[in-house]
C-alpha atoms as a PDB file:
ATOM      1  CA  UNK A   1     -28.889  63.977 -32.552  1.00  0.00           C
ATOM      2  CA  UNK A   2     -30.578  62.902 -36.017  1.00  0.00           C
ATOM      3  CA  UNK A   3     -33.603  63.918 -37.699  1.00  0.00           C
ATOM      4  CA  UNK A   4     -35.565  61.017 -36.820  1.00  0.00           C
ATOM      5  CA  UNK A   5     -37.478  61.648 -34.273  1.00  0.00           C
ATOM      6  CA  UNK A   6     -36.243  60.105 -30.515  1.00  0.00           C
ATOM      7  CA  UNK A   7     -38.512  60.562 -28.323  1.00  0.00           C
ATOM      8  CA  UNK A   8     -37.996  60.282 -24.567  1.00  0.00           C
ATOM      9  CA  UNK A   9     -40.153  60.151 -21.337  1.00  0.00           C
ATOM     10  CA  UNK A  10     -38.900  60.916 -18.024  1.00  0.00           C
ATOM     11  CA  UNK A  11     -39.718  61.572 -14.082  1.00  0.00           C
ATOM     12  CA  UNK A  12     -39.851  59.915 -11.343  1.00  0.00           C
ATOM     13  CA  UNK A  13     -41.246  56.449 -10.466  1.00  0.00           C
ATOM     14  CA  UNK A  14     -45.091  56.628 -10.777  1.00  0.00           C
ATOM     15  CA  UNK A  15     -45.462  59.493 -12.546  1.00  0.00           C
ATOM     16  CA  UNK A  16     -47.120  57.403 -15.479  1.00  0.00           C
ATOM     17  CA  UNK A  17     -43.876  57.294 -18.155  1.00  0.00           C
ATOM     18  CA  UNK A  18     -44.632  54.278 -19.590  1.00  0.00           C
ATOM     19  CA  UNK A  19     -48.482  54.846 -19.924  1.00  0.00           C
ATOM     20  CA  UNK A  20     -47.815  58.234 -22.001  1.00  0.00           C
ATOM     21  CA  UNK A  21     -44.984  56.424 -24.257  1.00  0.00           C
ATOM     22  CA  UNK A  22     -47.395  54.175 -25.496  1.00  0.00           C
ATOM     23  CA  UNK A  23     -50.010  56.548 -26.437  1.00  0.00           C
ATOM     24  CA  UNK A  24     -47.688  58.530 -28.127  1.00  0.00           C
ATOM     25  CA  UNK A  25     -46.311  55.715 -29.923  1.00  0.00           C
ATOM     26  CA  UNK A  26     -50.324  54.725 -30.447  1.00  0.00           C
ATOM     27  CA  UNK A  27     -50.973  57.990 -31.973  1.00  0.00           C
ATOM     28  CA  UNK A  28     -47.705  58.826 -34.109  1.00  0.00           C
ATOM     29  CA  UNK A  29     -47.376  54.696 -35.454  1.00  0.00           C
ATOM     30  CA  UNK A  30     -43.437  55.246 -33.755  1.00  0.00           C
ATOM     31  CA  UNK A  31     -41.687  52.584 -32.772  1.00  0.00           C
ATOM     32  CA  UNK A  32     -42.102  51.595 -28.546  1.00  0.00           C
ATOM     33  CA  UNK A  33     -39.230  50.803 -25.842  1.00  0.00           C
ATOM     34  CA  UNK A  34     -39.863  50.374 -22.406  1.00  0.00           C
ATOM     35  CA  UNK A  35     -37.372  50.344 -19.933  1.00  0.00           C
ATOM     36  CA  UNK A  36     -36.516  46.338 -18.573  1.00  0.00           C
ATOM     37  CA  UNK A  37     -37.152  46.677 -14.996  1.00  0.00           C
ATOM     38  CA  UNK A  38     -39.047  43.442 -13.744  1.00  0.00           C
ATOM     39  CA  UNK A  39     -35.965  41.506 -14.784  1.00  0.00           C
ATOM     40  CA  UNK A  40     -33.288  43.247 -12.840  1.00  0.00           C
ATOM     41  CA  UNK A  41     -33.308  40.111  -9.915  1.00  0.00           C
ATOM     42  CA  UNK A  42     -31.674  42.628  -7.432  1.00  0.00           C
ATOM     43  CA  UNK A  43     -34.437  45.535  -7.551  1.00  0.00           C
ATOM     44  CA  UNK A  44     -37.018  43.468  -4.671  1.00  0.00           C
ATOM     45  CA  UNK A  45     -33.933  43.169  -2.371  1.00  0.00           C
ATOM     46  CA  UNK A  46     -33.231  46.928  -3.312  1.00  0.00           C
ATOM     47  CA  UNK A  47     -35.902  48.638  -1.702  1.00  0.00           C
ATOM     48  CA  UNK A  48     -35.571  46.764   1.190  1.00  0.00           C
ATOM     49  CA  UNK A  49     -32.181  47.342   1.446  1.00  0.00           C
ATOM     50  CA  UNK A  50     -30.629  50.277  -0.287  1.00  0.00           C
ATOM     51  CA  UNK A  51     -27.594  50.480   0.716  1.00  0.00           C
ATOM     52  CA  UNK A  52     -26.635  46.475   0.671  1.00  0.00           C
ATOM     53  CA  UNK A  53     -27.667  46.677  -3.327  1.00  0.00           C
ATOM     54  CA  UNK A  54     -27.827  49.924  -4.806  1.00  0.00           C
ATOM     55  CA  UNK A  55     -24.463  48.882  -6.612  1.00  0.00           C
ATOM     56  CA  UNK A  56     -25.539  45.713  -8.474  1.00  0.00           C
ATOM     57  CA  UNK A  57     -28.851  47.648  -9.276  1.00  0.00           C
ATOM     58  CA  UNK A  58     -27.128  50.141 -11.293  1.00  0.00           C
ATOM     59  CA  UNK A  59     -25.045  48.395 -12.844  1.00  0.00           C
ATOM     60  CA  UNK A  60     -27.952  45.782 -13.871  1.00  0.00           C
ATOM     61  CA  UNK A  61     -29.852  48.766 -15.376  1.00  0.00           C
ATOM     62  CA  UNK A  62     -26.598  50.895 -16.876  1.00  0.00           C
ATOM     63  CA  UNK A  63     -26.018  47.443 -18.842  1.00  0.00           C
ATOM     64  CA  UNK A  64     -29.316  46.613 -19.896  1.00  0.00           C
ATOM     65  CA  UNK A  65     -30.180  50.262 -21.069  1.00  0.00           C
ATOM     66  CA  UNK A  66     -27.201  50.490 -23.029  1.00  0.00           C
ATOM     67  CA  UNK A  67     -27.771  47.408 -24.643  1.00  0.00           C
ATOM     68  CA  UNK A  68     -31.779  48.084 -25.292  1.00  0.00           C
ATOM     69  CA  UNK A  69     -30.101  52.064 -26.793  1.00  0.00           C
ATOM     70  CA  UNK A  70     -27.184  50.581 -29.243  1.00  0.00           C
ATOM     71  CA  UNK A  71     -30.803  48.324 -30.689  1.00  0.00           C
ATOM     72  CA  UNK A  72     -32.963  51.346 -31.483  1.00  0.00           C
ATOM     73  CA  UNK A  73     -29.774  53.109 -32.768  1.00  0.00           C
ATOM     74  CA  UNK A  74     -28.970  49.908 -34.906  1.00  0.00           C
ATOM     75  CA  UNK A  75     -32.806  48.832 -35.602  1.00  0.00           C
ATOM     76  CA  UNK A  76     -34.850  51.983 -35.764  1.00  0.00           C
ATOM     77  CA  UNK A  77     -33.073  55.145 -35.734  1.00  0.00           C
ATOM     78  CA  UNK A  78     -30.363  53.851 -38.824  1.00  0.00           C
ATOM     79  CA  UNK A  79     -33.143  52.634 -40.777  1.00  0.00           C
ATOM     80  CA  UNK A  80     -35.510  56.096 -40.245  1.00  0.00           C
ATOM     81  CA  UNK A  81     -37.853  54.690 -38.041  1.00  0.00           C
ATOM     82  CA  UNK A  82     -38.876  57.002 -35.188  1.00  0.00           C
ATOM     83  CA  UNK A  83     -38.799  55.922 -31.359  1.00  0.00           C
ATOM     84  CA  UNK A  84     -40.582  56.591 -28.052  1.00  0.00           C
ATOM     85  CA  UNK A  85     -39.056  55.721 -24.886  1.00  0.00           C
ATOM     86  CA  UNK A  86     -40.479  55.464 -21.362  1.00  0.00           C
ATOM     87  CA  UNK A  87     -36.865  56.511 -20.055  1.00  0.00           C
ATOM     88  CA  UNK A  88     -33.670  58.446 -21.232  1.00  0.00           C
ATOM     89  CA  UNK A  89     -30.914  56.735 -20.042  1.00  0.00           C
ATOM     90  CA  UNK A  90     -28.965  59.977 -18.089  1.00  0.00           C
ATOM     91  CA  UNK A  91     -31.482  58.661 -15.133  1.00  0.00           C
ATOM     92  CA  UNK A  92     -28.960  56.029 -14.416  1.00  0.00           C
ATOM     93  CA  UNK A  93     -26.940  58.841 -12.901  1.00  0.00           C
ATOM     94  CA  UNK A  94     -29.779  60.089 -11.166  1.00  0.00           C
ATOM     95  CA  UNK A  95     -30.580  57.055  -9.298  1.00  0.00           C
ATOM     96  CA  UNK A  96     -26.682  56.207  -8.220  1.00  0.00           C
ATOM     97  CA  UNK A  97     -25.772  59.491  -7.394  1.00  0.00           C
ATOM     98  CA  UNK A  98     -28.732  59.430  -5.037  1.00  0.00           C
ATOM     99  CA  UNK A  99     -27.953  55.600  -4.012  1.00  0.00           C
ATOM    100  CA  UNK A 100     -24.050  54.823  -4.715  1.00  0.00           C
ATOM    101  CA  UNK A 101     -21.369  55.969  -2.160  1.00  0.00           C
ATOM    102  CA  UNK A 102     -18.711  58.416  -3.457  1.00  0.00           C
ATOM    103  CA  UNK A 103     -15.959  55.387  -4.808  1.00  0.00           C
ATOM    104  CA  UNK A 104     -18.860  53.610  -6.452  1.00  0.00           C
ATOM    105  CA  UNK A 105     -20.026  56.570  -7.688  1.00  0.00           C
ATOM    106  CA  UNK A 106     -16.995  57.235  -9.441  1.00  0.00           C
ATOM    107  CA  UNK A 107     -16.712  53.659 -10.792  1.00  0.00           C
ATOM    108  CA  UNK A 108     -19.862  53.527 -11.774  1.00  0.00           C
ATOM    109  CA  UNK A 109     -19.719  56.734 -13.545  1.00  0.00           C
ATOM    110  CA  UNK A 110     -16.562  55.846 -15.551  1.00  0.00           C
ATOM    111  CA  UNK A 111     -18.159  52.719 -16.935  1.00  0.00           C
ATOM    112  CA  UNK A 112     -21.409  54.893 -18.019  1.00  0.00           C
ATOM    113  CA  UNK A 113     -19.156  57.624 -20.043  1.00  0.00           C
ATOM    114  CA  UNK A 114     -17.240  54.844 -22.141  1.00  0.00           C
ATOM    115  CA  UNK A 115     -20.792  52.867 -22.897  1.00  0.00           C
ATOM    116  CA  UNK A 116     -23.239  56.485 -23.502  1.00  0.00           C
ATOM    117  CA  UNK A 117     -20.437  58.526 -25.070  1.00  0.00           C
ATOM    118  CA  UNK A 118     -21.543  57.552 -28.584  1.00  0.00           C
ATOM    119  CA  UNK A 119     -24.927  56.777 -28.363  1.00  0.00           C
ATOM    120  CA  UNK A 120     -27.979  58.455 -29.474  1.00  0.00           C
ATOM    121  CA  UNK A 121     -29.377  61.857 -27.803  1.00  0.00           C
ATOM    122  CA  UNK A 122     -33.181  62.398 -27.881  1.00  0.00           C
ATOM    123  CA  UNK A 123     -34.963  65.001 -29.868  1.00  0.00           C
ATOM    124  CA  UNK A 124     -37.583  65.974 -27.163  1.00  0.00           C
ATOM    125  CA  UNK A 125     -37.557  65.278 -24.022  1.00  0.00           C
ATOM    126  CA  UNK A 126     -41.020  65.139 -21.919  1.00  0.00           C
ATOM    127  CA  UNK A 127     -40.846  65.421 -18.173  1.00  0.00           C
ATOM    128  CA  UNK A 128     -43.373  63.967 -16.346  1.00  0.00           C
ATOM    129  CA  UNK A 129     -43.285  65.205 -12.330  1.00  0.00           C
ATOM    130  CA  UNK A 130     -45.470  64.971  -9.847  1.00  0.00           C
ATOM    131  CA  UNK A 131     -46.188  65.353  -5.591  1.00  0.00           C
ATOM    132  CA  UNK A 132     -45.094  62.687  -3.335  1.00  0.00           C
ATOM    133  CA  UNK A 133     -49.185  61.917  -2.493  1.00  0.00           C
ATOM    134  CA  UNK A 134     -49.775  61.365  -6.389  1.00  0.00           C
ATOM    135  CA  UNK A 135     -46.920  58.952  -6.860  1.00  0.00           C
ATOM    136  CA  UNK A 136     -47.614  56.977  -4.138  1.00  0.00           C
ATOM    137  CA  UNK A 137     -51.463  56.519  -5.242  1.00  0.00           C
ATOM    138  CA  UNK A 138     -50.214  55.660  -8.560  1.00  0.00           C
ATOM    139  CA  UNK A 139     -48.044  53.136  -7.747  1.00  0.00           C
ATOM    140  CA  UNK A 140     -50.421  51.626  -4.952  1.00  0.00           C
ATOM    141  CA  UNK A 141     -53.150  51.312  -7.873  1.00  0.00           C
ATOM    142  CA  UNK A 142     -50.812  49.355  -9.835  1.00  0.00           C
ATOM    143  CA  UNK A 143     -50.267  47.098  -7.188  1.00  0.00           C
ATOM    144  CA  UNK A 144     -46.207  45.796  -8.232  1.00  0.00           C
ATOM    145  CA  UNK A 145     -45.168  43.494  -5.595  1.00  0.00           C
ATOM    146  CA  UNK A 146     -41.543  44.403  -6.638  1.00  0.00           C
ATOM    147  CA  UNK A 147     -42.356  48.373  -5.721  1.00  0.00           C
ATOM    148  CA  UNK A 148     -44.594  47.952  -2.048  1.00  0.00           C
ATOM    149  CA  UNK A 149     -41.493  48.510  -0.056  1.00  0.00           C
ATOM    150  CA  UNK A 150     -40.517  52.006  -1.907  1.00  0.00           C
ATOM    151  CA  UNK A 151     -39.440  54.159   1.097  1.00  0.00           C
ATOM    152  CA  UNK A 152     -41.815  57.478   0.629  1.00  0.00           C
ATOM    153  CA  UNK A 153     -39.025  59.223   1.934  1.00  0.00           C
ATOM    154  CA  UNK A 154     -36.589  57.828  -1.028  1.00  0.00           C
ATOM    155  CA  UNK A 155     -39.397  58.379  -3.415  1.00  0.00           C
ATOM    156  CA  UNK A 156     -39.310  62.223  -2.298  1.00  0.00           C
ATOM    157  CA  UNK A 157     -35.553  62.451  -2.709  1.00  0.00           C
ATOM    158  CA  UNK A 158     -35.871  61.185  -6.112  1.00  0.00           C
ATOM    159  CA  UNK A 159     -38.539  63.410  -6.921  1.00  0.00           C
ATOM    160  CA  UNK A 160     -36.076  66.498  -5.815  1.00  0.00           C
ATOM    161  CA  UNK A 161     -33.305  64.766  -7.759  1.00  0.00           C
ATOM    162  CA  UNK A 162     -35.051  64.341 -11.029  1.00  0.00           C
ATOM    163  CA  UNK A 163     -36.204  67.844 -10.755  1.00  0.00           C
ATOM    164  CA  UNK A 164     -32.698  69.017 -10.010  1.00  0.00           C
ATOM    165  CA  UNK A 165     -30.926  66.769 -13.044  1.00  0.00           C
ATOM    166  CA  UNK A 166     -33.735  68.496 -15.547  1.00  0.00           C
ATOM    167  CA  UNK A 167     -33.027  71.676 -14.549  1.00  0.00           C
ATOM    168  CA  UNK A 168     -29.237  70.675 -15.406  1.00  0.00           C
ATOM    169  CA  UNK A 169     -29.971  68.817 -18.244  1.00  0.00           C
ATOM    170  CA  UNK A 170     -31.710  71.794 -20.025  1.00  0.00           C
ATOM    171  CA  UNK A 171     -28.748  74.340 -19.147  1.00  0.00           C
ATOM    172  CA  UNK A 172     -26.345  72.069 -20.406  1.00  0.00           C
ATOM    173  CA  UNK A 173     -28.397  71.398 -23.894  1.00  0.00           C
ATOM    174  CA  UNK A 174     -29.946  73.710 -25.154  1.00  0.00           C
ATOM    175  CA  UNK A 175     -30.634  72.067 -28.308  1.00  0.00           C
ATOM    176  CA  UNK A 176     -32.782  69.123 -26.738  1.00  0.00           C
ATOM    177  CA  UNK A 177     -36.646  70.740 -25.722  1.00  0.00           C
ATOM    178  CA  UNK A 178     -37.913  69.171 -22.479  1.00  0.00           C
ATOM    179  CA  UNK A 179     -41.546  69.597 -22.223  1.00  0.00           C
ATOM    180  CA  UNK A 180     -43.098  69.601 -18.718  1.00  0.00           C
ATOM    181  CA  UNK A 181     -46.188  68.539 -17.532  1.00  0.00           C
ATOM    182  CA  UNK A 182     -47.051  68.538 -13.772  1.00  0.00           C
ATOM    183  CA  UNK A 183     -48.607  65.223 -12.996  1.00  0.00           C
ATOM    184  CA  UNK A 184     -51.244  66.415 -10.167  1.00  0.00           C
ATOM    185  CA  UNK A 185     -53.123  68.493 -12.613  1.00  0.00           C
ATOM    186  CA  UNK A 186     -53.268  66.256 -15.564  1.00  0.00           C
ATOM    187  CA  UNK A 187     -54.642  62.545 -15.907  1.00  0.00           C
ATOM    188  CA  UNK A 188     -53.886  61.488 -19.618  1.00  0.00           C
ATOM    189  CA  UNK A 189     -54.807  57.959 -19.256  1.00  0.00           C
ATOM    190  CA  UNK A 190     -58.278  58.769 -17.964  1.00  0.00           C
ATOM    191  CA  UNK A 191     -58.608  62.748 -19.440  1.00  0.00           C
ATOM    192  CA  UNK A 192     -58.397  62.318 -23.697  1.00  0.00           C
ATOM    193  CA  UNK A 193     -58.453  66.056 -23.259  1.00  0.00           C
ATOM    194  CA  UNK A 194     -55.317  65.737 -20.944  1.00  0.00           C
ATOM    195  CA  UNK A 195     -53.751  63.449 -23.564  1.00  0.00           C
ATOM    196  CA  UNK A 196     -54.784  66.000 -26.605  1.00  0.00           C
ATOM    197  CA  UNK A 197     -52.987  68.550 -24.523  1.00  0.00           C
ATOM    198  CA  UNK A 198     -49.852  66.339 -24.342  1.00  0.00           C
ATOM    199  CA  UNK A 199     -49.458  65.487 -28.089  1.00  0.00           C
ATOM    200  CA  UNK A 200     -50.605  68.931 -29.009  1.00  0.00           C
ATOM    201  CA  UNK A 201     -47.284  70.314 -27.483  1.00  0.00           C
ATOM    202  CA  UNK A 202     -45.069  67.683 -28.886  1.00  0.00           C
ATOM    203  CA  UNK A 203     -46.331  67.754 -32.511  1.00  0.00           C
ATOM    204  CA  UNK A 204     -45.504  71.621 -32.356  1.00  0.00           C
ATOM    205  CA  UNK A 205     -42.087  70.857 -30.743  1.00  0.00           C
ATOM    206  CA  UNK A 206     -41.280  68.344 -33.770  1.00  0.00           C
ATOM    207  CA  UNK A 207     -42.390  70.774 -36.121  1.00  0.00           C
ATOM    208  CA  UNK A 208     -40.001  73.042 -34.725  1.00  0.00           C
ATOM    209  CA  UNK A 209     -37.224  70.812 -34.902  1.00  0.00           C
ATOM    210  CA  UNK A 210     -37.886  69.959 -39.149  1.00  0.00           C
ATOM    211  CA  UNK A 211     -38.700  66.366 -37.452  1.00  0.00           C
ATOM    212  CA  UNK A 212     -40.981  64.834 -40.163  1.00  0.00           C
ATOM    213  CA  UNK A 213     -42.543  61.927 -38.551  1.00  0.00           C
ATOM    214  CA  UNK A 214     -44.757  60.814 -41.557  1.00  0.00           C
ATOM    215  CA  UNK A 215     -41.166  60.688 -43.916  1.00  0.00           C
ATOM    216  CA  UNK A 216     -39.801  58.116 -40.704  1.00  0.00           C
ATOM    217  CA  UNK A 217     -42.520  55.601 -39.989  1.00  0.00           C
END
């Protein structure tokens, strides 16, 4: 973990990650990545069939994440320019543990130590989580064809999961802040005050960490 400041976003699908990495990256001048998801051709067939395709999902995203990661280590974070991400890549584990049987699991999970093992850990992390009845109205108002068979049910397990995996994540580094922010009470693409809030927290959290953003632009 560097001084340049990584920024991450995380939570559940819905929860309005990619919306809140691009106003922070708006309102610091950091650099933006957003997770490839539209491209993975086996997602559609995915949530309409789990279990058929969770495997070549994962795998899809593991590689594609890894390869989007080694550019911002290469492109922005070796050079000292500063990042904001609308995903850490530790989901992937989230999603196949939830989806993957217990021998893919374990594949799967050997291939994501050798490619993560040297990459870049976040400064801050910002966890975004929300109920099952905001999710759901967020994702209906964006209207993705790729996401109108999402199983509410599977959406709640992953809810539970991500909240789980935080909880985890925080015990096992202590040196990486997560800021939370519960979805159902805050609207920070409508609500500037909401948004103040948000940015507020995190300047204070860099500050904290010596992480000079105006030095890393």
């Amino acid at each position: 973990m560097g001084k340049t400041p990584f920024i991450t976003v995380e939570g559940p699908i819905g929860v309005g990650k990619t919306s809140l990495a691009k106003a922070i990256s708006d309102h610091y001048d950091f650099g933006l990545l957003k997770e490839i998801v539209d491209e993975n051709p086996f997602l559609g067939k995915f949530y309409e069939n789990i279990e058929e395709w969770s495997f070549q999902t994962e795998m899809f995203f593991l590689c594609n994440r890894y390869k989007q990661l080694r550019d911002i280590h290469e492109h922005y974070l070796n050079q000292g320019k500063s990042v904001v991400a609308d995903y850490h890549i530790f989901k992937n584990l989230i999603f196949a543990q939830r989806t993957l049987n217990e021998t893919e699991y374990k594949k799967y999970f050997q291939v994501y130590e050798i490619l993560t093992n040297d990459m870049p850990k976040p400064n801050v992390i910002i966890y975004l989580h929300a109920s099952l009845d905001t999710l759901l109205s967020r994702i209906k108002m964006r209207g993705r064809d790729i996401e109108r068979n999402i199983s509410p049910l599977y959406l709640k397990q992953l809810s539970m999961d991500y909240e789980n995996a935080m909880l985890e994540f925080a015990k096992h580094h202590p040196d990486i802040p997560v800021l939370r922010f519960n979805g159902d009470e805050l609207d920070f693409v409508k609500n500037p005050e909401d948004l103040n809030l948000i940015i507020s927290k995190l300047t204070t959290s860099l500050k904290e960490g010596a992480y000079d953003h105006e030095s890393s632009k």
